[in-house]
Protein backbone atom coordinates (compact mmCIF):
# COMPACT_ATOMS: atom_id res chain seq x y z
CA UNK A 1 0.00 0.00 0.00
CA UNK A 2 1.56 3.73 -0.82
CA UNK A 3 0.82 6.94 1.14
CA UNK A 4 -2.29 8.11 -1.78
CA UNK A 5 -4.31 5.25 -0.23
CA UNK A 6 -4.59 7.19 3.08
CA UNK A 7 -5.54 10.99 3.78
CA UNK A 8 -2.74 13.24 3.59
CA UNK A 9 -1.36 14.72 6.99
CA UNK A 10 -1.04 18.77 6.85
CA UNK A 11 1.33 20.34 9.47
CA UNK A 12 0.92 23.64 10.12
CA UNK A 13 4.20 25.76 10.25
CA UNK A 14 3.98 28.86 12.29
CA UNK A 15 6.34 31.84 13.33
CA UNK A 16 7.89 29.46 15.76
CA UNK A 17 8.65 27.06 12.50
CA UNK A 18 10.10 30.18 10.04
CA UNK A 19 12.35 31.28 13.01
CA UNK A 20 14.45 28.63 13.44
CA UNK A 21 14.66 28.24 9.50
CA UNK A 22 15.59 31.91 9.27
CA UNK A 23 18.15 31.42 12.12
CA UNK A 24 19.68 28.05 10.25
CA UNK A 25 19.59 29.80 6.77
CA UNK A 26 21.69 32.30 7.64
CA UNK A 27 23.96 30.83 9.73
CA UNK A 28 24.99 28.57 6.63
CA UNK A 29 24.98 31.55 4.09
CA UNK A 30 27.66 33.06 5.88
CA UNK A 31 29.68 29.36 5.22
CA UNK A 32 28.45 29.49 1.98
CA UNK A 33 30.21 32.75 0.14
CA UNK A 34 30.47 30.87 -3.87
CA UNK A 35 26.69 29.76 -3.26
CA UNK A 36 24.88 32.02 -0.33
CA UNK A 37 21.52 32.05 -2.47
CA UNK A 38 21.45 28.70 -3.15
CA UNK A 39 22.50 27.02 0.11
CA UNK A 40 20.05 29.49 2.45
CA UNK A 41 16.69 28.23 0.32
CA UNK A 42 18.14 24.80 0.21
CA UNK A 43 18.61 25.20 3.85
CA UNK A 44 15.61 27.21 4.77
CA UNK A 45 13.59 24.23 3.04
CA UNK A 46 15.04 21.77 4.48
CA UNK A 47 14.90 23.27 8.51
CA UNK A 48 10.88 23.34 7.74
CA UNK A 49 10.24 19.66 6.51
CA UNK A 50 12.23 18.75 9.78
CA UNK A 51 10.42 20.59 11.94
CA UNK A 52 7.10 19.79 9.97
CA UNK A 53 7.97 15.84 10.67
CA UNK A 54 9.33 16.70 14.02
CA UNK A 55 5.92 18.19 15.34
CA UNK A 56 4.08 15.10 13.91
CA UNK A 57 6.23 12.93 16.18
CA UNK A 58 5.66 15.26 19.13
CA UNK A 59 1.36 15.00 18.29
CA UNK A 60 1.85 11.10 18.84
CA UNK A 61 4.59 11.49 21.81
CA UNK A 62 7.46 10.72 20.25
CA UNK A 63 10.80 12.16 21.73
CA UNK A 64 12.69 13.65 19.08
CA UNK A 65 16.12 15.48 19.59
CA UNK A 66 16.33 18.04 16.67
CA UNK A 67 19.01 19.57 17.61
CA UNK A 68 21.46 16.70 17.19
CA UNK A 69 20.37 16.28 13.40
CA UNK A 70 23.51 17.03 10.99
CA UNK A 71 21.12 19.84 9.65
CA UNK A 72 21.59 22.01 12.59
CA UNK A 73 25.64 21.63 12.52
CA UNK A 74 26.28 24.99 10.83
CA UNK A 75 28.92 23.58 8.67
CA UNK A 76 27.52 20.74 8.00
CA UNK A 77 24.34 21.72 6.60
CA UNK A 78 26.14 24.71 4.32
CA UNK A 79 28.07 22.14 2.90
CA UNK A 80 25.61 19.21 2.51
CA UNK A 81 21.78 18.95 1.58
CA UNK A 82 21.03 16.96 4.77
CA UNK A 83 17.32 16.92 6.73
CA UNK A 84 17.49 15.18 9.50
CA UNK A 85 15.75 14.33 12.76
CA UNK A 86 17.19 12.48 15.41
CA UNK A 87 14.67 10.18 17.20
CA UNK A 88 16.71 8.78 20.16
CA UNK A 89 17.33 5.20 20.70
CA UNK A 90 15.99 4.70 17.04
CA UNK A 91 18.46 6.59 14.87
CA UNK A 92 17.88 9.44 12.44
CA UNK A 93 14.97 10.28 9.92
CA UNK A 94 15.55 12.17 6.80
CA UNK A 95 12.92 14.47 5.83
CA UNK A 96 13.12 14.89 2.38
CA UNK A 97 11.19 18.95 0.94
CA UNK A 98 9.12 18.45 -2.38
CA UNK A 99 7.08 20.96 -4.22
CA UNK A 100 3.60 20.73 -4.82
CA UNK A 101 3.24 19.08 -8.41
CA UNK A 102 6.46 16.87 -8.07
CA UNK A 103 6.52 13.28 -8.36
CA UNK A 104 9.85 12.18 -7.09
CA UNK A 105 12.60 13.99 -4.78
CA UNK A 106 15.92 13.65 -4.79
CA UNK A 107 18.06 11.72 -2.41
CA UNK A 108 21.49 13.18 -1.95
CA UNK A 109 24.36 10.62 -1.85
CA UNK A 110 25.39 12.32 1.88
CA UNK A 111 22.08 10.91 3.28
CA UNK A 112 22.33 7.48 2.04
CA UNK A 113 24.59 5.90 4.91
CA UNK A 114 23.13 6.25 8.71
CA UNK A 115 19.28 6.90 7.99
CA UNK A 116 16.92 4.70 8.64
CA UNK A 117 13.88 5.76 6.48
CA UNK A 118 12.75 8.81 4.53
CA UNK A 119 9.68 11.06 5.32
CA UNK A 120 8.65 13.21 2.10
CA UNK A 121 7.36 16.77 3.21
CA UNK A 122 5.23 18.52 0.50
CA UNK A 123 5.38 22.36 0.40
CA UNK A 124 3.28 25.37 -1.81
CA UNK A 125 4.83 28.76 -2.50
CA UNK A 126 3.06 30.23 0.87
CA UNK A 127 5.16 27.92 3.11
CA UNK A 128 2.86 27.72 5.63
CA UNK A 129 2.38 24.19 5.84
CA UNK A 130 3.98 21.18 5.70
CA UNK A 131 1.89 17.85 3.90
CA UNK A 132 3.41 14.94 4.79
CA UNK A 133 3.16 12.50 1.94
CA UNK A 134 4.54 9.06 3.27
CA UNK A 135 7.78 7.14 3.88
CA UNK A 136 10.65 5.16 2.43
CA UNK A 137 12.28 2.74 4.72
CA UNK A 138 16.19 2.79 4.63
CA UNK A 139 17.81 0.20 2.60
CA UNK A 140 21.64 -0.17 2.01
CA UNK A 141 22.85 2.60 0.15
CA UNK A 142 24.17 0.60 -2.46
CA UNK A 143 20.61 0.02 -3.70
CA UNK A 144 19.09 3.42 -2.63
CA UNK A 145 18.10 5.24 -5.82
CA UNK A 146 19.42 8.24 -6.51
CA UNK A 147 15.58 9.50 -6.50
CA UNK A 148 12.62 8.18 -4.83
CA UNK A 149 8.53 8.47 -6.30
CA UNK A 150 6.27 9.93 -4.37
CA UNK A 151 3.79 7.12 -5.84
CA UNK A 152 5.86 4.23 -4.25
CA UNK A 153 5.82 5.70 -0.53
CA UNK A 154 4.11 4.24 2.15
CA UNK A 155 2.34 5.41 4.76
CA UNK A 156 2.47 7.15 7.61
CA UNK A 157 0.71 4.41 9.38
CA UNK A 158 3.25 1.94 8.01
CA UNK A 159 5.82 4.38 9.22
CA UNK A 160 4.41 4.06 13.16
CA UNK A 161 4.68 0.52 12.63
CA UNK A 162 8.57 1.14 11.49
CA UNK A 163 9.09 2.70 14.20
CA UNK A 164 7.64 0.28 16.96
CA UNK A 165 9.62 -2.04 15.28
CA UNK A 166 12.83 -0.75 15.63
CA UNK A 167 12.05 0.57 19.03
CA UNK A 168 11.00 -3.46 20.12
CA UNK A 169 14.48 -4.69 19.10
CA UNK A 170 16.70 -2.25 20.38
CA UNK A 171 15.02 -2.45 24.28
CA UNK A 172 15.76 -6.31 23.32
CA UNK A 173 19.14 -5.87 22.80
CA UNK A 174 19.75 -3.35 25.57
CA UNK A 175 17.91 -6.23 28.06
CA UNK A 176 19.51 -9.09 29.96
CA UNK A 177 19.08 -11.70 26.96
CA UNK A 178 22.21 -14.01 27.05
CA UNK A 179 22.17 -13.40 23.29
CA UNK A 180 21.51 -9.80 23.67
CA UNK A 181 24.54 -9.42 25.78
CA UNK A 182 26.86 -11.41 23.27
CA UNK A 183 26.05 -8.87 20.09
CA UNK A 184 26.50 -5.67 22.68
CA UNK A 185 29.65 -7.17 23.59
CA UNK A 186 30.88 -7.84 20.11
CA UNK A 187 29.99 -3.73 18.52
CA UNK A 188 30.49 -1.94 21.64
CA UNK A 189 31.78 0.75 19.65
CA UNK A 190 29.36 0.54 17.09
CA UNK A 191 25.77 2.57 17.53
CA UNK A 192 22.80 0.61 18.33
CA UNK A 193 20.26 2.07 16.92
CA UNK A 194 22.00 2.30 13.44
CA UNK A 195 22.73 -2.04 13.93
CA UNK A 196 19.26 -2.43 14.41
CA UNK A 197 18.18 -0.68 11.15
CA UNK A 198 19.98 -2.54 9.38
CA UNK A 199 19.04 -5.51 11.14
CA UNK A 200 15.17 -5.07 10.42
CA UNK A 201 16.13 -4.32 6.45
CA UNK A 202 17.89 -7.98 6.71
CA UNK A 203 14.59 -9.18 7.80
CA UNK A 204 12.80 -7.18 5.58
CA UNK A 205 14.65 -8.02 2.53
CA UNK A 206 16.71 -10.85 2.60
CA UNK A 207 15.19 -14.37 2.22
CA UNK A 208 14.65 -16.55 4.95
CA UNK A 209 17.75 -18.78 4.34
CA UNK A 210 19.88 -15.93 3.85
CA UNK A 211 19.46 -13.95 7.16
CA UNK A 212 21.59 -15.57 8.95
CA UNK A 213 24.36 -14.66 6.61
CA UNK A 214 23.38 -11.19 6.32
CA UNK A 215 23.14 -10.67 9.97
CA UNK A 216 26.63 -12.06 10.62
CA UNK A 217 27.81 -9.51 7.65
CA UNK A 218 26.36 -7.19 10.11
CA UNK A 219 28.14 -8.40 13.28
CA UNK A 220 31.54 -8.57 11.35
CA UNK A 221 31.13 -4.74 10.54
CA UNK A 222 30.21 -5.79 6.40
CA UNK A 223 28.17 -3.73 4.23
CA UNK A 224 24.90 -5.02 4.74
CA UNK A 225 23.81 -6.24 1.11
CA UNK A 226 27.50 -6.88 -0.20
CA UNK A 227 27.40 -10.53 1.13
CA UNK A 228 29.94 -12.86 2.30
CA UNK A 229 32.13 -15.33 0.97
CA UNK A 230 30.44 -17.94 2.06
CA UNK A 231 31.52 -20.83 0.33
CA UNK A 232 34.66 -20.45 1.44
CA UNK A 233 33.98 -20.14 5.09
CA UNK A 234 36.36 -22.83 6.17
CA UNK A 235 33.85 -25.21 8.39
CA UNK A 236 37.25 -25.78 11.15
CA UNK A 237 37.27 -21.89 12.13
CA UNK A 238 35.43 -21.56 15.49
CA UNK A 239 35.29 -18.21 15.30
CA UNK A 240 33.62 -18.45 11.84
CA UNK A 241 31.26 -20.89 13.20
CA UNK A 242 30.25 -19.32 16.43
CA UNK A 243 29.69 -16.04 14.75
CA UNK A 244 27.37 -17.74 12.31
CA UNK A 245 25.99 -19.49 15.27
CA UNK A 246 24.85 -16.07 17.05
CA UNK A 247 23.70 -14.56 13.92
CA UNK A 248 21.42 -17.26 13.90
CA UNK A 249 19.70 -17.00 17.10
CA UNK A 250 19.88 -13.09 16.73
CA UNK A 251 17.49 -14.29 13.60
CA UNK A 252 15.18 -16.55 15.61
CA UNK A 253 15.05 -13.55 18.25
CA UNK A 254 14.06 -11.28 15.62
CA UNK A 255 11.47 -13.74 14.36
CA UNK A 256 10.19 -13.94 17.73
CA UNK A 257 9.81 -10.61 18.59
CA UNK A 258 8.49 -8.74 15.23
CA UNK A 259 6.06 -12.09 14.15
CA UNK A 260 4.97 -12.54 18.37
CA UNK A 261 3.58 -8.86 17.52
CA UNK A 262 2.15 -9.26 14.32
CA UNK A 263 0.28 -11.80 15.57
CA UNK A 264 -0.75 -9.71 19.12
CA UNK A 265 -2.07 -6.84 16.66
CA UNK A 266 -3.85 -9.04 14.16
């Protein structure tokens, strides 16, 4: 199902809204000598669709942090068209500005790596209102296309259920779970809530028989999606085989949790 089989949601953007995109446009013009047009309405644009999708999480009490987004880094945002909003513990939105009468946005190559979906904000020449027209969940930026149709979002409903999804797994693997505490223990450094995206997009994507390889791609720091070499996985390496052995309880876990509430909601 795509976002036109569901009313549209309409976000009003106030004073409150224009401020803080007056406030981040500037600040990045005066970064941006070569380009100071240019980059303040790409960033002006960009500071309202984040706050647009930022005060729909807020309606439905979400906790969102947008002032950790890499928009509101002056630098960053002069130098890169990046949107987004940091929900924490789940990792960070983009949200994506489109005109009225377009049918696909763009998605820049510098928001392709740590996102974990895509919210598309619709916008008129008045600016006072943000429509938000659906979602894209995040997929390995090796298959992310360089533009996304607005016809082939989903909804916003679909993205609540995103969400709670990614929310579910990462209190598992911040619990007492023997193998919870064996995959916190092996990407300690690594950030949680950026491992479970890409777990879900494993589970989403991959077929059955092939989680378990994709999720120990994941544990062995791999691009998800690149595969491994698995043929060649020598069966006498214990490490080799007790990696592969966690990734595949970290799959029945998943299973458990995301089909246990499928079946609680249907």
């Amino acid at each position: 199902m795509n976002s036109t089989d569901t009313p549209l949601l309409r976000v009003p953007l106030g004073t409150e809204a224009h401020r803080i995109a007056r406030r981040l446009a500037g600040e990045a013009m005066q970064l941006a000598a070569p380009a100071r047009r240019e980059v303040g309405k790409r960033v002006y644009l960009n500071a309202l669709a984040v706050y647009a999708v930022h005060s729909y999480l807020k309606w439905l009490a979400y906790e969102t942090d947008i002032s950790q987004g890499d928009c509101w880094h002056p630098v960053m945002r002069s130098r890169w068209d990046v949107a987004d909003l940091v929900i924490p513990g789940v990792g960070r939105l983009e949200c994506r500005p489109v005109w009225e009468g377009e049918t696909a946005f763009a998605v820049p190559a510098e928001v392709t790596e740590d996102r974990i979906g895509y919210v598309a904000v619709q916008f008129g020449e008045q600016l006072d209102r943000g429509t938000l027209l659906g979602f894209a969940p995040g997929v390995a930026a090796s298959m992310l296309p360089v533009q996304l149709r607005v016809a082939d979002l989903q909804s916003l409903d679909a993205l609540m259920e995103y969400l709670y999804r990614l929310e579910m797994v990462n209190e598992f693997l911040q619990g007492d779970d023997s193998v919870a505490v064996r995959v916190r223990e092996m990407l300690e450094s690594c950030l949680m809530s950026e491992i479970v995206a890409q777990l879900e997009r494993v589970y989403r994507i991959e077929p059955e028989d092939e989680r378990p390889y994709a999720v120990k791609d994941i544990l062995t720091g791999s691009v998800v999606g690149a595969g491994s070499d698995r043929e060649s996985m020598a069966e006498d390496d214990e490490d080799e085989i007790e990696l592969l052995e966690l990734a595949e309880e970290l799959v029945e876990k998943l299973a458990q949790i995301w089909e246990d509430d499928d079946t609680t909601a249907s």
